[in-house]
C-alpha atoms as a PDB file:
ATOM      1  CA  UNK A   1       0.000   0.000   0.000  1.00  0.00           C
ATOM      2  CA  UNK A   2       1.250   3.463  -0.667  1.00  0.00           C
ATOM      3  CA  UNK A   3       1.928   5.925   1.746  1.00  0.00           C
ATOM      4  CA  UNK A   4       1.030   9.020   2.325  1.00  0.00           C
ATOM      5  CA  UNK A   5       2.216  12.071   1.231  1.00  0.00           C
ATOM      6  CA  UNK A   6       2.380  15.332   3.354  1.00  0.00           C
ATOM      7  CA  UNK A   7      -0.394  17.371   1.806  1.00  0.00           C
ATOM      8  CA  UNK A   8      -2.591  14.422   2.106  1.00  0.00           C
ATOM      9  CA  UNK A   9      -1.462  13.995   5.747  1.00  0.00           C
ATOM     10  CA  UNK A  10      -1.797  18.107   6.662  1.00  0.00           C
ATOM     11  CA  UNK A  11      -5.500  18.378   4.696  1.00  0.00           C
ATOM     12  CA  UNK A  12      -6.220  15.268   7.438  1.00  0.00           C
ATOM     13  CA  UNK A  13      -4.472  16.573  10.134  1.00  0.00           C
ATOM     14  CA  UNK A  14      -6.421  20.251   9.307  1.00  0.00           C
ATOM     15  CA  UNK A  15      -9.694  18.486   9.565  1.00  0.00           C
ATOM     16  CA  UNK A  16      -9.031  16.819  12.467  1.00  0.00           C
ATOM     17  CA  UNK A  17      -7.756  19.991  14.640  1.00  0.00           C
ATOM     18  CA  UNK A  18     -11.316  21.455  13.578  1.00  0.00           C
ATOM     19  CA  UNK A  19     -13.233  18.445  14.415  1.00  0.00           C
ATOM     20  CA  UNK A  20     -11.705  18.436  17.978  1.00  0.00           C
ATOM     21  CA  UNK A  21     -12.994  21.997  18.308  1.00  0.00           C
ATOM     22  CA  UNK A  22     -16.028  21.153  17.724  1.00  0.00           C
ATOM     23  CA  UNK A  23     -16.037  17.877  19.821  1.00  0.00           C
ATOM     24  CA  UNK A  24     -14.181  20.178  22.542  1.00  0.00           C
ATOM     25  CA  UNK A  25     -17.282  22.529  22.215  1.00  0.00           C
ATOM     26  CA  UNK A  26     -20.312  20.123  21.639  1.00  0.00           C
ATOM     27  CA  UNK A  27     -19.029  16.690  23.504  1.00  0.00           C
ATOM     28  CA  UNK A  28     -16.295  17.654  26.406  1.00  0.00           C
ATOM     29  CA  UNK A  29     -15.264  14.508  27.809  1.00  0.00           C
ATOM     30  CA  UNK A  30     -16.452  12.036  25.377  1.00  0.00           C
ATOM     31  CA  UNK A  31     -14.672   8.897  24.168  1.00  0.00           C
ATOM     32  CA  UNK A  32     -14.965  10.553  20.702  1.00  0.00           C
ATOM     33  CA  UNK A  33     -12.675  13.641  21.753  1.00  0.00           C
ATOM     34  CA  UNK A  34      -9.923  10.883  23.053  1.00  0.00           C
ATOM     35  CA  UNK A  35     -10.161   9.486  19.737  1.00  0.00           C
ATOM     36  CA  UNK A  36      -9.594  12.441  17.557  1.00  0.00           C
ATOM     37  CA  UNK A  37      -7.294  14.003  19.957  1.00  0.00           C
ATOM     38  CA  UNK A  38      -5.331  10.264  19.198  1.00  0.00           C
ATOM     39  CA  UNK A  39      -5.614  10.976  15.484  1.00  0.00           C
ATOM     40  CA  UNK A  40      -4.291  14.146  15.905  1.00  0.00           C
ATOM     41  CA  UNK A  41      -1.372  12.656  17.787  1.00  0.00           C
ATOM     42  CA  UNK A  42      -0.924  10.178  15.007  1.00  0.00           C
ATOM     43  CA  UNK A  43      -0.805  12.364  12.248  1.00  0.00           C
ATOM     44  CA  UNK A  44       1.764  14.511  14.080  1.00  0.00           C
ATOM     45  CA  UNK A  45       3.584  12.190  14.288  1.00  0.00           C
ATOM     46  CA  UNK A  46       3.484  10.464  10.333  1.00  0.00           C
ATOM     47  CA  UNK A  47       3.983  13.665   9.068  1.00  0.00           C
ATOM     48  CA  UNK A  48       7.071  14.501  11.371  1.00  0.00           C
ATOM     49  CA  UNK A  49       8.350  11.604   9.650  1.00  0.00           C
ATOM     50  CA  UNK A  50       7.565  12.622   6.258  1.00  0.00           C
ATOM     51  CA  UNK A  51       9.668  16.052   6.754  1.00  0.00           C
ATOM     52  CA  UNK A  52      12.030  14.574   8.436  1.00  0.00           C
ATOM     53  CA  UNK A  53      12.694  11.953   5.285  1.00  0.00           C
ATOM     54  CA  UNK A  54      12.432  14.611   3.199  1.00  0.00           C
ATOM     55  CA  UNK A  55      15.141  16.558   4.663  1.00  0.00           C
ATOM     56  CA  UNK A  56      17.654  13.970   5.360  1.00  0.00           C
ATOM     57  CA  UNK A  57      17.169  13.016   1.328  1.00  0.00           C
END
């Protein structure tokens, strides 16, 4: 399977930081906002990686 590549990763990470705002402001404490706030960390995280191959090219 092919991976990712950082725009695809940042449009998903985008969506995801406004989703939690709206999970922070409609459903505080919810198994939901763990969940997204997990994605979040996630997709930190892959596209750390990404940049970080990039660079080191």
């Amino acid at each position: 399977m092919a991976k990712a590549g950082a725009l695809s990763v940042t449009r998903k990470l985008e969506r995801e930081l406004k989703h939690r705002l709206w999970l922070q402001k409609n459903l505080p404490s919810s198994s939901q906002l763990r969940k997204c706030q997990r994605r979040i960390l996630i997709l930190r995280t892959e596209l750390a990686k990404i940049t970080h191959m990039a660079v080191n090219i």
